[in-house]
PDB file of N, CA and C in Angstrom:
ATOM      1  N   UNK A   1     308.360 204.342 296.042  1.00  0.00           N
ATOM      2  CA  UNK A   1     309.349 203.671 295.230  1.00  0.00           C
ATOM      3  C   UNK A   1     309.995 204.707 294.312  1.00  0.00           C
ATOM      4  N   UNK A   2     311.363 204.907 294.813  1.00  0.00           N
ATOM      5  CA  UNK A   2     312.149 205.819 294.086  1.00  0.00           C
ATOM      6  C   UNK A   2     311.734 207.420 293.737  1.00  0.00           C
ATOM      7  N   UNK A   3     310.869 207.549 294.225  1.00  0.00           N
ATOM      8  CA  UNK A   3     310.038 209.098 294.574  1.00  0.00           C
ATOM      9  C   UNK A   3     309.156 209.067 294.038  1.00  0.00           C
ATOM     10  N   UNK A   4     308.351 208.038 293.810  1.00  0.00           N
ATOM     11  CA  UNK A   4     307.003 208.180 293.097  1.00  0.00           C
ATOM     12  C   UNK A   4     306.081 207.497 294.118  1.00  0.00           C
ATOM     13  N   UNK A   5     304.668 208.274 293.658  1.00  0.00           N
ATOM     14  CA  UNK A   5     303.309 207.906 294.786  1.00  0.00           C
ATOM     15  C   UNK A   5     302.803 206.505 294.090  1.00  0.00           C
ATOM     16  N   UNK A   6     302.349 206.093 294.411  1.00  0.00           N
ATOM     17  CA  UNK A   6     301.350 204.766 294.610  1.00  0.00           C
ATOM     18  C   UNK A   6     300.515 205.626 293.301  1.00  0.00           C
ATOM     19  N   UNK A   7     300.377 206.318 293.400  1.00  0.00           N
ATOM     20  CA  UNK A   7     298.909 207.238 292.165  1.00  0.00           C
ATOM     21  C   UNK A   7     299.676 207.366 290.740  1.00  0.00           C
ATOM     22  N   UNK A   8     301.361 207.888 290.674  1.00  0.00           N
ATOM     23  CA  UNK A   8     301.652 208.276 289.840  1.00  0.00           C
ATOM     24  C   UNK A   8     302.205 207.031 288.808  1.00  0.00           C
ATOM     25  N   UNK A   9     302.628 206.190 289.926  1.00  0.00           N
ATOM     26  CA  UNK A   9     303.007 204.802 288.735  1.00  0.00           C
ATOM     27  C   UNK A   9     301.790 204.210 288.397  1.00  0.00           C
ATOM     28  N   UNK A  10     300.435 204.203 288.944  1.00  0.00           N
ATOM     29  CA  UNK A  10     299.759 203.594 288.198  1.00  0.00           C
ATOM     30  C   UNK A  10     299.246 204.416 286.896  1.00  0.00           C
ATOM     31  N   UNK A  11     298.814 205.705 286.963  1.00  0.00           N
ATOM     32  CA  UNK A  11     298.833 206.415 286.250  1.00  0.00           C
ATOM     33  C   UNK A  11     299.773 206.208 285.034  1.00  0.00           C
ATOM     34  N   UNK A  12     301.140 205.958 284.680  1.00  0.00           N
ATOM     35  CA  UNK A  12     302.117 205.817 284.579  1.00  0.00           C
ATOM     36  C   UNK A  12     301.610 204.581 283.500  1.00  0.00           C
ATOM     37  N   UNK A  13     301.604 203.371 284.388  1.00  0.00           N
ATOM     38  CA  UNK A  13     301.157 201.935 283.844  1.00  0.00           C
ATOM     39  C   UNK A  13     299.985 201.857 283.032  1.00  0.00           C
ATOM     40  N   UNK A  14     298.754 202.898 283.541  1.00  0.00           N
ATOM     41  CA  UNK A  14     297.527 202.427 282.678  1.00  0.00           C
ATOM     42  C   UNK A  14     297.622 203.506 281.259  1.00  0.00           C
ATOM     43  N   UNK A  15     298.508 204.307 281.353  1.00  0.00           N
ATOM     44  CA  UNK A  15     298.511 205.270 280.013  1.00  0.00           C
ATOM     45  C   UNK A  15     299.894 204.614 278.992  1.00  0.00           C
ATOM     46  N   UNK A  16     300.737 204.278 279.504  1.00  0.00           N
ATOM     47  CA  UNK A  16     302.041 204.330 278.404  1.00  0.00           C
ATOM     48  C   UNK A  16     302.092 202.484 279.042  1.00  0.00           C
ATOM     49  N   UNK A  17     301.940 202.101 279.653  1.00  0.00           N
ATOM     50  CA  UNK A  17     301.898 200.684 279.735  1.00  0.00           C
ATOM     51  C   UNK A  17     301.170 199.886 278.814  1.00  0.00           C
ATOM     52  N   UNK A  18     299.527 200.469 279.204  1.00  0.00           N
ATOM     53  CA  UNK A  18     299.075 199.466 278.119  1.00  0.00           C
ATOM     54  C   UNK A  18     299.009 200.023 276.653  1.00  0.00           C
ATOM     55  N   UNK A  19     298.816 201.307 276.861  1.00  0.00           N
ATOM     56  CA  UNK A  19     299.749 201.308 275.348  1.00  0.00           C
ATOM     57  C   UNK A  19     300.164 200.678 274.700  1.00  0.00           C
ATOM     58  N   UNK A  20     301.812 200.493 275.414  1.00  0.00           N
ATOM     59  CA  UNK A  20     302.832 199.654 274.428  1.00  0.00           C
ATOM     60  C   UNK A  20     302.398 198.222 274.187  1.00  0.00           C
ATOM     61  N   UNK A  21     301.299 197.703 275.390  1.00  0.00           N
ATOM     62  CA  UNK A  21     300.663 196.171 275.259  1.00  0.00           C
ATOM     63  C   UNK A  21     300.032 196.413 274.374  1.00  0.00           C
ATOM     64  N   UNK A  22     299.193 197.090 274.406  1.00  0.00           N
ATOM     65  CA  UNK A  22     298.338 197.277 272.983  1.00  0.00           C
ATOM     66  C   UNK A  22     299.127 197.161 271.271  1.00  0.00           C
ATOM     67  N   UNK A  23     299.983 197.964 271.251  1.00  0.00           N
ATOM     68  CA  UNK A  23     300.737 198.366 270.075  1.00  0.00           C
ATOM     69  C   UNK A  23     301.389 196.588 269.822  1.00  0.00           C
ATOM     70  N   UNK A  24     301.892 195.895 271.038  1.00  0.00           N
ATOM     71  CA  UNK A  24     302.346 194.661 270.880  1.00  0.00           C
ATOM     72  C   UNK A  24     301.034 193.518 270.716  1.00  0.00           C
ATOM     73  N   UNK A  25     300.179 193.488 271.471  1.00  0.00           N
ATOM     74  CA  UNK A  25     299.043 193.031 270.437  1.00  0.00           C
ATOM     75  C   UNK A  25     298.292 193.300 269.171  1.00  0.00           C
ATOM     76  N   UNK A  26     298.766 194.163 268.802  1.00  0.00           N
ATOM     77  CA  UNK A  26     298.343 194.630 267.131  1.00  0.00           C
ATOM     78  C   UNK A  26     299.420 194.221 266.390  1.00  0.00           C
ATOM     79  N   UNK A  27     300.724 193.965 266.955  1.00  0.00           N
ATOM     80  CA  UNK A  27     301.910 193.057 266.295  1.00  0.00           C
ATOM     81  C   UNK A  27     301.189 191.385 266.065  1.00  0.00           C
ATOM     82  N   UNK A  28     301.053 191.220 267.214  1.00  0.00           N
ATOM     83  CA  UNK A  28     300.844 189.641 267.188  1.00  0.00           C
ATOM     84  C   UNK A  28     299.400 189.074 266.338  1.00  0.00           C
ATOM     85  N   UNK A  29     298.600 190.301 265.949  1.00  0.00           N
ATOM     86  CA  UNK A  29     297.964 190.116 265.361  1.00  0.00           C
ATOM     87  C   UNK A  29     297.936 189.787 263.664  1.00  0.00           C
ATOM     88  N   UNK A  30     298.767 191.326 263.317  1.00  0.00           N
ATOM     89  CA  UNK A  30     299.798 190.699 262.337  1.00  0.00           C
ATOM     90  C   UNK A  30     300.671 189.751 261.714  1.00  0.00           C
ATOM     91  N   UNK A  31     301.166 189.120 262.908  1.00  0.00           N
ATOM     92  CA  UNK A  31     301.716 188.052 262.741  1.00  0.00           C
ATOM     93  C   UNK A  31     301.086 186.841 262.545  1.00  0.00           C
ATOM     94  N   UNK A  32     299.919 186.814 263.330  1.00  0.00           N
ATOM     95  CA  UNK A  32     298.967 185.867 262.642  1.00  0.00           C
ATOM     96  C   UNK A  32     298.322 185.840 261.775  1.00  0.00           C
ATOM     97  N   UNK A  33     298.046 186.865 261.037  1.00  0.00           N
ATOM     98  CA  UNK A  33     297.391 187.056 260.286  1.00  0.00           C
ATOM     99  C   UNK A  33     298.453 186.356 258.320  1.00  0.00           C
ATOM    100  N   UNK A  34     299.847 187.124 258.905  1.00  0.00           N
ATOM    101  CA  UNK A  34     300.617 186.497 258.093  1.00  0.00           C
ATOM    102  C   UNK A  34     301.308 185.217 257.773  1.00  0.00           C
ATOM    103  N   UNK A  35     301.274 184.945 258.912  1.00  0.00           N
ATOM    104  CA  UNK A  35     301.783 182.973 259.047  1.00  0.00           C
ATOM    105  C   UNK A  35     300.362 182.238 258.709  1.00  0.00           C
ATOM    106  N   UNK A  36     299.389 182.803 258.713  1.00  0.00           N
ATOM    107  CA  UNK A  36     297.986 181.866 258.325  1.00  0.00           C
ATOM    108  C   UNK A  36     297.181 182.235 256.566  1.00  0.00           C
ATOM    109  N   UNK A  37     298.878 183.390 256.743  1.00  0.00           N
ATOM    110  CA  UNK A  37     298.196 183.339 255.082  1.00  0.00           C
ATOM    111  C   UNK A  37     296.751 184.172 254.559  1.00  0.00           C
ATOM    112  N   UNK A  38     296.584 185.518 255.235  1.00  0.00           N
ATOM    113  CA  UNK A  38     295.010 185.834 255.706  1.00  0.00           C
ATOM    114  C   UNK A  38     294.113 186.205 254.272  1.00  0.00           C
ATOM    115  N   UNK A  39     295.592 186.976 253.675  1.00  0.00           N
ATOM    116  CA  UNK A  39     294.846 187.538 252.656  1.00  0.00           C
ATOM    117  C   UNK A  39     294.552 188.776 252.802  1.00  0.00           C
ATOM    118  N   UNK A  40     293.973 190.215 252.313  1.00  0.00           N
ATOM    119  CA  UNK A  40     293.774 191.158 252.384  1.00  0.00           C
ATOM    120  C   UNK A  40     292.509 191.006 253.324  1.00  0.00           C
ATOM    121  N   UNK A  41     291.210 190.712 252.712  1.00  0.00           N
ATOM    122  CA  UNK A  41     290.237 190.294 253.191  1.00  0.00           C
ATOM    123  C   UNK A  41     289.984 189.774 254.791  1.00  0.00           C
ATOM    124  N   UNK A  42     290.926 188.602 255.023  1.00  0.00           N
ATOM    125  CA  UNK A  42     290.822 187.842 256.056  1.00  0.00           C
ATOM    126  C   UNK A  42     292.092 188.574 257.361  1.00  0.00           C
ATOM    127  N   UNK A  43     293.164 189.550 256.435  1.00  0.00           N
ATOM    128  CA  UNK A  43     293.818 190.525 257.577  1.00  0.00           C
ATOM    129  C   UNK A  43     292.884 191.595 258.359  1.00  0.00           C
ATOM    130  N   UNK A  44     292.077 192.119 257.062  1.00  0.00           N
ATOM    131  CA  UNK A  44     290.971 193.386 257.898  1.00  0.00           C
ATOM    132  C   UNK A  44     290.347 192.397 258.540  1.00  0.00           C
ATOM    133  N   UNK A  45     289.167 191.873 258.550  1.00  0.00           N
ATOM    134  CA  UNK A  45     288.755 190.893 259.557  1.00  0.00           C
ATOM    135  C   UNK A  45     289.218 190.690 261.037  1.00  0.00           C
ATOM    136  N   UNK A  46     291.026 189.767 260.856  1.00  0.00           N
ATOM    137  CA  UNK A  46     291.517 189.668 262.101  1.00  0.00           C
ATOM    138  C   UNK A  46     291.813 191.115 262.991  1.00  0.00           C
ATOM    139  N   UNK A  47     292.297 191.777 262.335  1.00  0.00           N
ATOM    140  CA  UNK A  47     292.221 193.404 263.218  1.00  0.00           C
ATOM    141  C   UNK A  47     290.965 193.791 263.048  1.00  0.00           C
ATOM    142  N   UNK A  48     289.834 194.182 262.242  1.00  0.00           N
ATOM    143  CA  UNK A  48     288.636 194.441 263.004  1.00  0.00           C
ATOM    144  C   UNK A  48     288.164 193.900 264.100  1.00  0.00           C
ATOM    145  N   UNK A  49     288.124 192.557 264.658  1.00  0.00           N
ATOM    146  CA  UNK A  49     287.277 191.840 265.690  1.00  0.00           C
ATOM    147  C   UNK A  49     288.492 191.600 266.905  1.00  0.00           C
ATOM    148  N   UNK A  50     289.640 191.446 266.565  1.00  0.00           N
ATOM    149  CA  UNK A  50     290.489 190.803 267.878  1.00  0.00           C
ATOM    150  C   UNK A  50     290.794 192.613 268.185  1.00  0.00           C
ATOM    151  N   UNK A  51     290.743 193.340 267.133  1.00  0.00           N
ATOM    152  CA  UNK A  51     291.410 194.758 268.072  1.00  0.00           C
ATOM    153  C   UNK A  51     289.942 195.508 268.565  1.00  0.00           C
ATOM    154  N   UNK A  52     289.037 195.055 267.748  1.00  0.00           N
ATOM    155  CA  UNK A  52     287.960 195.672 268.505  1.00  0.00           C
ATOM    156  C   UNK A  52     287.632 195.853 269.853  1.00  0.00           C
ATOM    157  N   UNK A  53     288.399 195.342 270.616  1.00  0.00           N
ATOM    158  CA  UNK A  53     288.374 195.457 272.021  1.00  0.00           C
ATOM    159  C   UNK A  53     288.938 196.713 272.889  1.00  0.00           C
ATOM    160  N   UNK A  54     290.130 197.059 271.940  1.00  0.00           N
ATOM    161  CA  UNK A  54     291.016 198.006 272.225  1.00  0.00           C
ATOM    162  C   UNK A  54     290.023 199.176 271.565  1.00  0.00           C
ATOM    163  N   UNK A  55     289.450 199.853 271.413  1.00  0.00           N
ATOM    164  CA  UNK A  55     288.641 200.825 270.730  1.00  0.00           C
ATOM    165  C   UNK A  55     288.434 201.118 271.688  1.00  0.00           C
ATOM    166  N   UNK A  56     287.511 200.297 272.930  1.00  0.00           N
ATOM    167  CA  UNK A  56     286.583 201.167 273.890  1.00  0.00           C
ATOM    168  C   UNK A  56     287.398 202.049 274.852  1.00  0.00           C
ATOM    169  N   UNK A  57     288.589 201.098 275.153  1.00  0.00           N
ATOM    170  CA  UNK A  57     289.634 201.523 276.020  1.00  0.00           C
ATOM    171  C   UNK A  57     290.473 203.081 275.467  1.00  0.00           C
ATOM    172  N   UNK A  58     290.533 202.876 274.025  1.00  0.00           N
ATOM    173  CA  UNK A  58     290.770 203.954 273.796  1.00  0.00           C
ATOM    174  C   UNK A  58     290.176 205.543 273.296  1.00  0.00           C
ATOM    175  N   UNK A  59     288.178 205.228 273.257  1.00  0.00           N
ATOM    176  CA  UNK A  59     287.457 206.098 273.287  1.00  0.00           C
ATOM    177  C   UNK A  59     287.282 206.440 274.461  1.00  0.00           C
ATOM    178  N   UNK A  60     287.634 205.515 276.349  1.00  0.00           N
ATOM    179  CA  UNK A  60     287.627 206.307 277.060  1.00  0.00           C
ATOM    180  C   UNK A  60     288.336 206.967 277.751  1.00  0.00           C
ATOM    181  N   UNK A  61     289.647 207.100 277.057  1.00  0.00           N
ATOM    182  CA  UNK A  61     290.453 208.054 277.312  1.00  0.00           C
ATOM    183  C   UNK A  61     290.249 208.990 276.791  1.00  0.00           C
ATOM    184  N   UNK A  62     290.349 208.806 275.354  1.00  0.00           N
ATOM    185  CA  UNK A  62     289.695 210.600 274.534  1.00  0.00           C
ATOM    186  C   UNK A  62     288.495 211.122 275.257  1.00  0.00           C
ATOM    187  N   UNK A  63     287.501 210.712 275.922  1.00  0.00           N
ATOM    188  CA  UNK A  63     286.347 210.792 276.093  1.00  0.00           C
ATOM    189  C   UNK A  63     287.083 211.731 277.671  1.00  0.00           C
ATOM    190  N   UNK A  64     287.362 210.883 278.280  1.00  0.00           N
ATOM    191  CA  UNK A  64     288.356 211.999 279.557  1.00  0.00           C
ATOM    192  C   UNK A  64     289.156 212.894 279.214  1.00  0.00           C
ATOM    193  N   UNK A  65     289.918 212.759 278.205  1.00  0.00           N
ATOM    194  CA  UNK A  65     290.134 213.950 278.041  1.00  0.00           C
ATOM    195  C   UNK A  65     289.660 215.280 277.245  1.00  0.00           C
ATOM    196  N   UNK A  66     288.464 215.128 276.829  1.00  0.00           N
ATOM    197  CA  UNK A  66     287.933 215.581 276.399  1.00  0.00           C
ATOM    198  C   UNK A  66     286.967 216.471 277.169  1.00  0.00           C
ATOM    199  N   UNK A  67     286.343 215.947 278.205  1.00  0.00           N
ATOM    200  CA  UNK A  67     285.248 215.588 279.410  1.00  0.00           C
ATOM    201  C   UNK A  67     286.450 216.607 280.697  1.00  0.00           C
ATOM    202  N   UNK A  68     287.673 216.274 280.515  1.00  0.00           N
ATOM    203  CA  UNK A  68     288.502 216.990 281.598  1.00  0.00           C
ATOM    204  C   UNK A  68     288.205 216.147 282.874  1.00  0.00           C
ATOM    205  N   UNK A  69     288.105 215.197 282.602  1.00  0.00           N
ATOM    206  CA  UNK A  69     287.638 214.312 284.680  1.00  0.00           C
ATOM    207  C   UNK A  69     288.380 213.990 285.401  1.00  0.00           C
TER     208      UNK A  69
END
């Protein structure tokens, strides 16, 4: 597709794709956090536990590139 391998768009998708999903779920997190009124307190909270997910994903990239694999 348009001169790219099957390897390079996914490559492509799992580095700058979910990325930007990521960066847009840390929006929407925000946003809830502000329409519900969170509070300082209850904002750290909602990004500690709903983004906590995104951490691992992004220690194992540093971790590859780090590792060189």
């Amino acid at each position: 597709m348009f001169g790219f391998s099957e390897e390079e768009i996914a490559h492509f998708g799992m580095t700058y794709g979910l990325g930007i999903f990521m960066l847009f779920m840390l929006f929407i997190i925000g946003e809830l956090a502000w329409k519900a009124k969170a509070g300082k307190t209850g904002t750290f909270i909602l990004f500690f536990v709903l983004a906590f997910g995104m951490v691992g994903f992004v220690a194992k990239s540093v971790i590859q590139l780090l590792v060189e694999v």
